[in-house]
PDB file of N, CA and C in Angstrom:
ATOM      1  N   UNK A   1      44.870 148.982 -37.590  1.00  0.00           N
ATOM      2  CA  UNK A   1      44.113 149.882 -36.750  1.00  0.00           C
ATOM      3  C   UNK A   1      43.388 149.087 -35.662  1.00  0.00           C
ATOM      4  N   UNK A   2      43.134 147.677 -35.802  1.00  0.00           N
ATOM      5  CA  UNK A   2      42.091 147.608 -34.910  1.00  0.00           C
ATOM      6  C   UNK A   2      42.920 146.724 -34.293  1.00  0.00           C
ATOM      7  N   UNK A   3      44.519 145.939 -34.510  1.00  0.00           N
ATOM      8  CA  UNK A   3      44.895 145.711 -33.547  1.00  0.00           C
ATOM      9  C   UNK A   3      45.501 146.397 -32.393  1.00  0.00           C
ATOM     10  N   UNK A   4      46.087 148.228 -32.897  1.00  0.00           N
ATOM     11  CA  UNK A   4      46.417 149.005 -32.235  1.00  0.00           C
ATOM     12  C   UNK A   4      45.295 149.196 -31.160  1.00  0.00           C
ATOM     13  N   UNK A   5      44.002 149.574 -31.716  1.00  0.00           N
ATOM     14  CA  UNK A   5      42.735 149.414 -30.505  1.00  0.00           C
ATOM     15  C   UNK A   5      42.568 148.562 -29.433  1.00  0.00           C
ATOM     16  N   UNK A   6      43.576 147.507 -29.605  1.00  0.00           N
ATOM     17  CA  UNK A   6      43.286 145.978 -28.440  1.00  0.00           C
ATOM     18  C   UNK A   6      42.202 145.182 -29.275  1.00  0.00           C
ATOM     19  N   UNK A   7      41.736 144.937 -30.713  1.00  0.00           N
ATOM     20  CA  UNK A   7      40.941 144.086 -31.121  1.00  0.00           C
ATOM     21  C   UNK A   7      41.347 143.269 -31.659  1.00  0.00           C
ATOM     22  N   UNK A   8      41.382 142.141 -31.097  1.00  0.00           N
ATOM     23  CA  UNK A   8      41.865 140.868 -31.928  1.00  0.00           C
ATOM     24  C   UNK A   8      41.791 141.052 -33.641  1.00  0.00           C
ATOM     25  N   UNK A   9      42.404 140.555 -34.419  1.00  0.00           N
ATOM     26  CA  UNK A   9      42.524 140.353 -35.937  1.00  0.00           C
ATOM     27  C   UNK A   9      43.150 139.933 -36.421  1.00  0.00           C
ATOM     28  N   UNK A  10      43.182 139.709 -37.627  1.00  0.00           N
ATOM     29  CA  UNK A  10      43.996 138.605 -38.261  1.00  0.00           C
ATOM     30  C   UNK A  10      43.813 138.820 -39.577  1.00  0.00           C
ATOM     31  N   UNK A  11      44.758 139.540 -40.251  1.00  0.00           N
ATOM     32  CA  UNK A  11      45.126 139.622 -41.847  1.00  0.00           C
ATOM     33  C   UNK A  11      45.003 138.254 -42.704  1.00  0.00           C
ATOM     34  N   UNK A  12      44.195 137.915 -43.692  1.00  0.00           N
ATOM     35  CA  UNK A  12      44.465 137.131 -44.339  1.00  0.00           C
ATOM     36  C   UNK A  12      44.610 137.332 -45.667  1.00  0.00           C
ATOM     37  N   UNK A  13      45.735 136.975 -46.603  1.00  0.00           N
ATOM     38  CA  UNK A  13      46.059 138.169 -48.039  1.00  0.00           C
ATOM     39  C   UNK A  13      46.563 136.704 -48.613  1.00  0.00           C
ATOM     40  N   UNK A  14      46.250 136.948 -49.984  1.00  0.00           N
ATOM     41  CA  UNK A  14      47.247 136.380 -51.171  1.00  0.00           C
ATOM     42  C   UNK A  14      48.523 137.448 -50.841  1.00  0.00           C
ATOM     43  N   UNK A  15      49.934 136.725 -50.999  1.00  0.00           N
ATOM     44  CA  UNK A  15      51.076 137.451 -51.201  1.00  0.00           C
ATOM     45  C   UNK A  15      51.845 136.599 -51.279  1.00  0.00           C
ATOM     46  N   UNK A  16      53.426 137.470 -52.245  1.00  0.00           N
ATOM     47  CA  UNK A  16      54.616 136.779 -51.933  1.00  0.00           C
ATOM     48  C   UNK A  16      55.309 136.885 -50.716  1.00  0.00           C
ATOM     49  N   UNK A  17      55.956 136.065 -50.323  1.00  0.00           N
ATOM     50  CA  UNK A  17      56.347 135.616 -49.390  1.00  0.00           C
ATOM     51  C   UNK A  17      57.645 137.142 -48.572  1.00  0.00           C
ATOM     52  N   UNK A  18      58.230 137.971 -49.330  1.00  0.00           N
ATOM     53  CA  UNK A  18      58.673 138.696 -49.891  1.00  0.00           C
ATOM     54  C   UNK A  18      57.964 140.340 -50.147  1.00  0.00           C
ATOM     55  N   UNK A  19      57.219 140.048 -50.050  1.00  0.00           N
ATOM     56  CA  UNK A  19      56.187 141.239 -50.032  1.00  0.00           C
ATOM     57  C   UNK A  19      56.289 141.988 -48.964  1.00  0.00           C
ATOM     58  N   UNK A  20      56.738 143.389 -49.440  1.00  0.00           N
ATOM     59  CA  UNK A  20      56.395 144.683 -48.176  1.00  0.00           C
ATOM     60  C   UNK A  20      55.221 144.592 -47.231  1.00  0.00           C
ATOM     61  N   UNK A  21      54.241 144.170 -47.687  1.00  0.00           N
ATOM     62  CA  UNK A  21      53.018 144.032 -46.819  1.00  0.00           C
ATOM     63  C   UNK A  21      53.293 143.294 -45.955  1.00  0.00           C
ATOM     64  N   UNK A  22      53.604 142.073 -46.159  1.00  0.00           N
ATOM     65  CA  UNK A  22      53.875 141.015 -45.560  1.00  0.00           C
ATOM     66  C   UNK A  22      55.321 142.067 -44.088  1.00  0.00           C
ATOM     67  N   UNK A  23      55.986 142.708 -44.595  1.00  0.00           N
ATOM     68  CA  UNK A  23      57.039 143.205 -43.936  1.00  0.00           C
ATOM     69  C   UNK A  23      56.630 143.942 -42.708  1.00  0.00           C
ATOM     70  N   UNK A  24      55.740 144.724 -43.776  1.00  0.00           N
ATOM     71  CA  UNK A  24      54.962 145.625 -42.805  1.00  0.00           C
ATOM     72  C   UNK A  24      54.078 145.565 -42.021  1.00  0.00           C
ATOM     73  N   UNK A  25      52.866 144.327 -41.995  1.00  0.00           N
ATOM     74  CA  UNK A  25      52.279 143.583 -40.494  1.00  0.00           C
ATOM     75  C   UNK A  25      53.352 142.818 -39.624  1.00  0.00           C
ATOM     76  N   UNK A  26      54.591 142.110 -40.150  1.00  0.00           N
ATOM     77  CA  UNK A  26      55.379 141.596 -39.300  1.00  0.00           C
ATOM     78  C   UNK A  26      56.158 142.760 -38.323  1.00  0.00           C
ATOM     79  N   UNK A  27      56.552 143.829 -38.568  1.00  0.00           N
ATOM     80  CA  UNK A  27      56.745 144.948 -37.887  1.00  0.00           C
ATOM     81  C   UNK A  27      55.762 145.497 -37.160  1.00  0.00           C
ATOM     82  N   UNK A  28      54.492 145.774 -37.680  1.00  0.00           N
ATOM     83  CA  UNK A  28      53.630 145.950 -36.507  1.00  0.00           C
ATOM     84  C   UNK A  28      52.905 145.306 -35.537  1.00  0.00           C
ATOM     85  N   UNK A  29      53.621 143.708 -36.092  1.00  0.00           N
ATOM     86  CA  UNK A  29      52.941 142.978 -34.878  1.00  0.00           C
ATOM     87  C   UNK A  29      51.469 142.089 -34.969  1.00  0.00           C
ATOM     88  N   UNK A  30      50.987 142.766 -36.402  1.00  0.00           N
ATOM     89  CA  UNK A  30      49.505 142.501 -37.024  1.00  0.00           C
ATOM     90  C   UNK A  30      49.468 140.582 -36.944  1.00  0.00           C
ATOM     91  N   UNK A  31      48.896 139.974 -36.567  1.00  0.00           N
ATOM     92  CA  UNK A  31      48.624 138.418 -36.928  1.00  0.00           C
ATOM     93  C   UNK A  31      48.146 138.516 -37.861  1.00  0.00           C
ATOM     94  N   UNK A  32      48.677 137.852 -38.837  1.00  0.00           N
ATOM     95  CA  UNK A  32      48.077 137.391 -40.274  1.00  0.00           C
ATOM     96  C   UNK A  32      48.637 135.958 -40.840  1.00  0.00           C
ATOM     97  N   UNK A  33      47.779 135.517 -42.110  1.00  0.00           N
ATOM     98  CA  UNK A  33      48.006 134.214 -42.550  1.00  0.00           C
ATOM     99  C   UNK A  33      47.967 134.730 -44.292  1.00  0.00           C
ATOM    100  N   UNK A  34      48.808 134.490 -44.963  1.00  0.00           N
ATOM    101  CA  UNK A  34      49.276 134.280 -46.288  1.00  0.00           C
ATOM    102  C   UNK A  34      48.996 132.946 -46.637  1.00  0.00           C
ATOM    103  N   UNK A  35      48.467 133.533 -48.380  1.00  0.00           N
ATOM    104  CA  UNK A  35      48.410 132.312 -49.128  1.00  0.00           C
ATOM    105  C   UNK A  35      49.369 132.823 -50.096  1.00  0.00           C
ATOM    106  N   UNK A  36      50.006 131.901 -50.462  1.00  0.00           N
ATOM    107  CA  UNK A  36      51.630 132.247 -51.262  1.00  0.00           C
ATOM    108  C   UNK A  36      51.188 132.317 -52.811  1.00  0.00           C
ATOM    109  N   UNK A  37      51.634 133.252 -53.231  1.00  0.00           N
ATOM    110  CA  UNK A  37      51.205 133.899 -54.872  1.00  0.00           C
ATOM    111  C   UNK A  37      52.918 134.250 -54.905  1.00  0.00           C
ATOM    112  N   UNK A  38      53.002 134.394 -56.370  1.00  0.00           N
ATOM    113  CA  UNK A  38      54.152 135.147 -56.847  1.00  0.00           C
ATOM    114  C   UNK A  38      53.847 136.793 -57.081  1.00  0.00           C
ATOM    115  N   UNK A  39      52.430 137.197 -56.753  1.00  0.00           N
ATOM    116  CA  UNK A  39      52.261 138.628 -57.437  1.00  0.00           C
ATOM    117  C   UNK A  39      52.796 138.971 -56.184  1.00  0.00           C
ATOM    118  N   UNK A  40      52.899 140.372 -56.192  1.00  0.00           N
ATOM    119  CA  UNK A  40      52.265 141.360 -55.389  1.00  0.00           C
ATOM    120  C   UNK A  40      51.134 142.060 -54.557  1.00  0.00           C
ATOM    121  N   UNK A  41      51.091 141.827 -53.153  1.00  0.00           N
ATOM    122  CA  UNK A  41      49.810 142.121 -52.752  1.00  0.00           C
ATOM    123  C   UNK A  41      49.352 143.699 -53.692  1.00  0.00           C
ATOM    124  N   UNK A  42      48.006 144.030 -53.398  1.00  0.00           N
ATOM    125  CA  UNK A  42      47.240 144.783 -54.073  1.00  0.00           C
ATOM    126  C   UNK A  42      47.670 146.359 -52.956  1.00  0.00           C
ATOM    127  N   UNK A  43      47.604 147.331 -53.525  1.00  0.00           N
ATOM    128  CA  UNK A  43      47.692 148.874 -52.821  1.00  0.00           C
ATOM    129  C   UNK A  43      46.841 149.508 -52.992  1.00  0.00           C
ATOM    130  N   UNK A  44      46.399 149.925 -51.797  1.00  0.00           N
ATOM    131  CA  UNK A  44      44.947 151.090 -52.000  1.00  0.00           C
ATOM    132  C   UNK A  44      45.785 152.355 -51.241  1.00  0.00           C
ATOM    133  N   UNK A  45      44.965 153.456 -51.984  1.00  0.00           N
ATOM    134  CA  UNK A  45      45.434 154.539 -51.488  1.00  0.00           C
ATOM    135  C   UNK A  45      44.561 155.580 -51.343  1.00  0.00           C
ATOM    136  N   UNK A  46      43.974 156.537 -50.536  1.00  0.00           N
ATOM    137  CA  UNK A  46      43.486 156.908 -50.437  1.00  0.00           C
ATOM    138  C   UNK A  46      44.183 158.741 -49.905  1.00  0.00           C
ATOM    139  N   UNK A  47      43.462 159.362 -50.704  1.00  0.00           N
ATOM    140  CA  UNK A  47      44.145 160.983 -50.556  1.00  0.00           C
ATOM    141  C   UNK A  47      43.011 161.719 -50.019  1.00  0.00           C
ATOM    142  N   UNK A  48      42.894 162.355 -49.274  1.00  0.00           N
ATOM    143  CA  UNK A  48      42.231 163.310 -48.831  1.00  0.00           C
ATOM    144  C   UNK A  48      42.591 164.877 -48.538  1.00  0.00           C
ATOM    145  N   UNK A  49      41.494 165.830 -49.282  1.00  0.00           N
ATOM    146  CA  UNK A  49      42.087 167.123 -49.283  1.00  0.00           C
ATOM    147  C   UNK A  49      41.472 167.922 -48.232  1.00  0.00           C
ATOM    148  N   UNK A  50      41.698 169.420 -47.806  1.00  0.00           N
ATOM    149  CA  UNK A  50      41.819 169.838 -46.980  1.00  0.00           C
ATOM    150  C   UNK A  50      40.079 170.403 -47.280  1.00  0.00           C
ATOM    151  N   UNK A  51      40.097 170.255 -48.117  1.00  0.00           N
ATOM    152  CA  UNK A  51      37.944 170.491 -48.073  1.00  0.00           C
ATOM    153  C   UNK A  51      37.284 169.505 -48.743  1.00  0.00           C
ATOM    154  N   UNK A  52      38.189 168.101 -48.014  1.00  0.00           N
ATOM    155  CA  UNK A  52      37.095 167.419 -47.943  1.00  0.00           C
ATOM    156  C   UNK A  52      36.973 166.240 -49.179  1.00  0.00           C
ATOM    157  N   UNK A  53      37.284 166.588 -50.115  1.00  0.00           N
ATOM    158  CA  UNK A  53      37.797 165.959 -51.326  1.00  0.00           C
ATOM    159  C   UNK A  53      38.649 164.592 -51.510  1.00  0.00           C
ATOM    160  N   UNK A  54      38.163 163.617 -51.747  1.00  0.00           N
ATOM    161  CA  UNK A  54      38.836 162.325 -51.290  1.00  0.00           C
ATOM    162  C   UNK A  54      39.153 161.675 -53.168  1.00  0.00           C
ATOM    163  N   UNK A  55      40.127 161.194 -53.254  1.00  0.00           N
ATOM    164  CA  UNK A  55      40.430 160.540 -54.079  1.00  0.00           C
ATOM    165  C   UNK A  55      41.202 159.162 -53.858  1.00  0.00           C
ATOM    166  N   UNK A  56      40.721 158.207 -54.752  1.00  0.00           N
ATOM    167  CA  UNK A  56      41.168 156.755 -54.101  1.00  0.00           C
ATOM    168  C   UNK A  56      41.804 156.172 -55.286  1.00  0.00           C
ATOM    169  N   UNK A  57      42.824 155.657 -55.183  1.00  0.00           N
ATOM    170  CA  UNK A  57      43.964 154.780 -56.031  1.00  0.00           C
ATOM    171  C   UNK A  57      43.698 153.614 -55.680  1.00  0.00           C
ATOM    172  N   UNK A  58      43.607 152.792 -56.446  1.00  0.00           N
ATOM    173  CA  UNK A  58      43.418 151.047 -55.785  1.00  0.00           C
ATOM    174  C   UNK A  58      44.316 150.864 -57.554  1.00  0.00           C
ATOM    175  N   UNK A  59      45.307 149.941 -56.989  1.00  0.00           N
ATOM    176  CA  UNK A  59      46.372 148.695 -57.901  1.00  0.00           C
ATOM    177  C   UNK A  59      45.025 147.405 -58.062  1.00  0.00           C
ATOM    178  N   UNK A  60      45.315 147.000 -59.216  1.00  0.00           N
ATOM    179  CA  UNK A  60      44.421 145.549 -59.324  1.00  0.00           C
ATOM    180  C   UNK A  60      45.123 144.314 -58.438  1.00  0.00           C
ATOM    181  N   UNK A  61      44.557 143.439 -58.359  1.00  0.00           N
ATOM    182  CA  UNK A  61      44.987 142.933 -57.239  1.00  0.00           C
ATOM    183  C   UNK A  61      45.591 141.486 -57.922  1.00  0.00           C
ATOM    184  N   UNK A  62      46.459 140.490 -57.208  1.00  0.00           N
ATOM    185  CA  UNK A  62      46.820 139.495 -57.561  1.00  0.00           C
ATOM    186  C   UNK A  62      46.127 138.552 -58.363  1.00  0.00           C
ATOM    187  N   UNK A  63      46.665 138.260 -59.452  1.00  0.00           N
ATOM    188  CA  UNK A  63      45.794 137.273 -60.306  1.00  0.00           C
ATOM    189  C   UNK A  63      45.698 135.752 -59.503  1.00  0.00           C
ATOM    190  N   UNK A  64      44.362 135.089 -59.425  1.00  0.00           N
ATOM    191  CA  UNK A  64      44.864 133.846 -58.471  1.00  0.00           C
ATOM    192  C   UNK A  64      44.199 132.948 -59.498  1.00  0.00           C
ATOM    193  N   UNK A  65      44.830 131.715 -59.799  1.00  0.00           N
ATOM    194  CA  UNK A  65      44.592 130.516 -60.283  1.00  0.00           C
ATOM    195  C   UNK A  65      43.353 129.881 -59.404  1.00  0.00           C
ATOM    196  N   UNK A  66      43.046 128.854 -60.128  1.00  0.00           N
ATOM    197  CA  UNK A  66      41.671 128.097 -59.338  1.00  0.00           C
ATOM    198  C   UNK A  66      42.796 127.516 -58.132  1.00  0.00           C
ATOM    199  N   UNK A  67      43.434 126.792 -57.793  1.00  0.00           N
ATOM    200  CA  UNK A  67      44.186 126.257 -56.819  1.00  0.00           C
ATOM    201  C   UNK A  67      44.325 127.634 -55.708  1.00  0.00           C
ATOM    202  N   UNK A  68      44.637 128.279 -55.909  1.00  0.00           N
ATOM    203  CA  UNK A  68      45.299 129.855 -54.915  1.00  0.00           C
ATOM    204  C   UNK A  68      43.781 130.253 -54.341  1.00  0.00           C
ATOM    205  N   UNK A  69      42.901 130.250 -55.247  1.00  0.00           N
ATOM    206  CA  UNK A  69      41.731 130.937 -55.021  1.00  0.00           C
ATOM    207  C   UNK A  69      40.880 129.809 -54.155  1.00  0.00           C
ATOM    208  N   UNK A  70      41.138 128.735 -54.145  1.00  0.00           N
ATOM    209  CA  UNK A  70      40.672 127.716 -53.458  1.00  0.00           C
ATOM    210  C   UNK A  70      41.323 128.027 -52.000  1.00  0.00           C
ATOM    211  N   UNK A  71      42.892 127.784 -51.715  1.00  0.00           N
ATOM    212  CA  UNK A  71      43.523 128.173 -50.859  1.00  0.00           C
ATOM    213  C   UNK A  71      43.493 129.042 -49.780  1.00  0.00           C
ATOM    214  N   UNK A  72      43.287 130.084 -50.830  1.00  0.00           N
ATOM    215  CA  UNK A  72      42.717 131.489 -50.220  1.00  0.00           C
ATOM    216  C   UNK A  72      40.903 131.577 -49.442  1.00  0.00           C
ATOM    217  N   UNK A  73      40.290 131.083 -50.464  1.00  0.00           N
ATOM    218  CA  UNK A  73      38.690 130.865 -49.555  1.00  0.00           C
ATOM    219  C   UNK A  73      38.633 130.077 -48.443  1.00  0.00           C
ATOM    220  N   UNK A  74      39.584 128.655 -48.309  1.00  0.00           N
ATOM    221  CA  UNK A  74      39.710 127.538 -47.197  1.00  0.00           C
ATOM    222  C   UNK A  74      40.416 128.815 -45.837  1.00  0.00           C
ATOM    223  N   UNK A  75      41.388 129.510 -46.308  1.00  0.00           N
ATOM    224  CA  UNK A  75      42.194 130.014 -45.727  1.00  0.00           C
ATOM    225  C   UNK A  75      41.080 131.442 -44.421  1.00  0.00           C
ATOM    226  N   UNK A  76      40.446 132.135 -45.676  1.00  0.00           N
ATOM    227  CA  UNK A  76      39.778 132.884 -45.127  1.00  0.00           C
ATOM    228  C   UNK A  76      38.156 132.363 -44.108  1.00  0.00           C
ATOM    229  N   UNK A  77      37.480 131.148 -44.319  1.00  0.00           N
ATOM    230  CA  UNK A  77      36.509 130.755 -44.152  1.00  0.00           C
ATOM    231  C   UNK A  77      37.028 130.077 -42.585  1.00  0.00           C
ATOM    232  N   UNK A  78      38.707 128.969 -42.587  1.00  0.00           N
ATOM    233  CA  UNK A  78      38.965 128.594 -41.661  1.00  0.00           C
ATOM    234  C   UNK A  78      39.486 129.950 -40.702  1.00  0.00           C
ATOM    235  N   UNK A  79      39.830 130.751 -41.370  1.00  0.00           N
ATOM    236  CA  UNK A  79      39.948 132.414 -39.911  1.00  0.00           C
ATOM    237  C   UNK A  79      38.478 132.807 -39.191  1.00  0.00           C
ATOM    238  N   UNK A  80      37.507 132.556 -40.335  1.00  0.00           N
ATOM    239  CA  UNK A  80      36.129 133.185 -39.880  1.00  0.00           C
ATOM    240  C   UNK A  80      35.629 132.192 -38.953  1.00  0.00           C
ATOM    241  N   UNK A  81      35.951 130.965 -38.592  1.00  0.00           N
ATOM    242  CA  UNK A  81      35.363 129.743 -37.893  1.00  0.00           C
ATOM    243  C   UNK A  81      35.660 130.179 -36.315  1.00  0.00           C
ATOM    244  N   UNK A  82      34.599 130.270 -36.149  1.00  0.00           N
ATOM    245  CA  UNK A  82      34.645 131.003 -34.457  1.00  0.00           C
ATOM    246  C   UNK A  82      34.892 132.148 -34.188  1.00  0.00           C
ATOM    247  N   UNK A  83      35.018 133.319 -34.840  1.00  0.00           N
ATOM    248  CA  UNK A  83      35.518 134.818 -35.261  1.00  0.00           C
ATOM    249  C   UNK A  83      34.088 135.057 -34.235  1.00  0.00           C
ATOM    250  N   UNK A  84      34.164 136.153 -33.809  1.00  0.00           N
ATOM    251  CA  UNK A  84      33.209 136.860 -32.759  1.00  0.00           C
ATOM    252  C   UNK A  84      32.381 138.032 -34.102  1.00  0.00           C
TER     253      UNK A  84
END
């Protein structure tokens, strides 16, 4: 959404390499940076009814080892370095 707006961004996810997600920012063009897991990124879902009524699905999310989870914080902290 907010690169469709013209706002710079940048996805940063645990995923396999292989991963629909991964498929699906490369199709839209989204800049992002992966840290390589064998899971599956995580799915949120969100339903909304016609009065208003919201219900939310969230999948648990990738299990990460101390190494991945290290990876992943260097990964996300070096995106935030100069971020506006």
């Amino acid at each position: 959404v907010l690169t469709m707006a013209g706002v710079d961004a940048l996805a940063v996810l645990p995923a396999a390499a292989n991963d629909p997600l991964v498929s699906a920012l490369q199709s839209a063009a989204v800049p992002y940076r992966v840290v390589p897991t064998d899971e599956p990124a995580r799915t949120n879902l969100t339903i909304t009814e016609h009065d208003g009524t919201t219900t939310k699905i969230n999948e648990p999310g990738a299990t990460l080892n101390e190494s991945a989870l290290r990876a992943f914080t260097d990964a996300v902290l070096d995106a935030a370095d100069g971020a506006a």
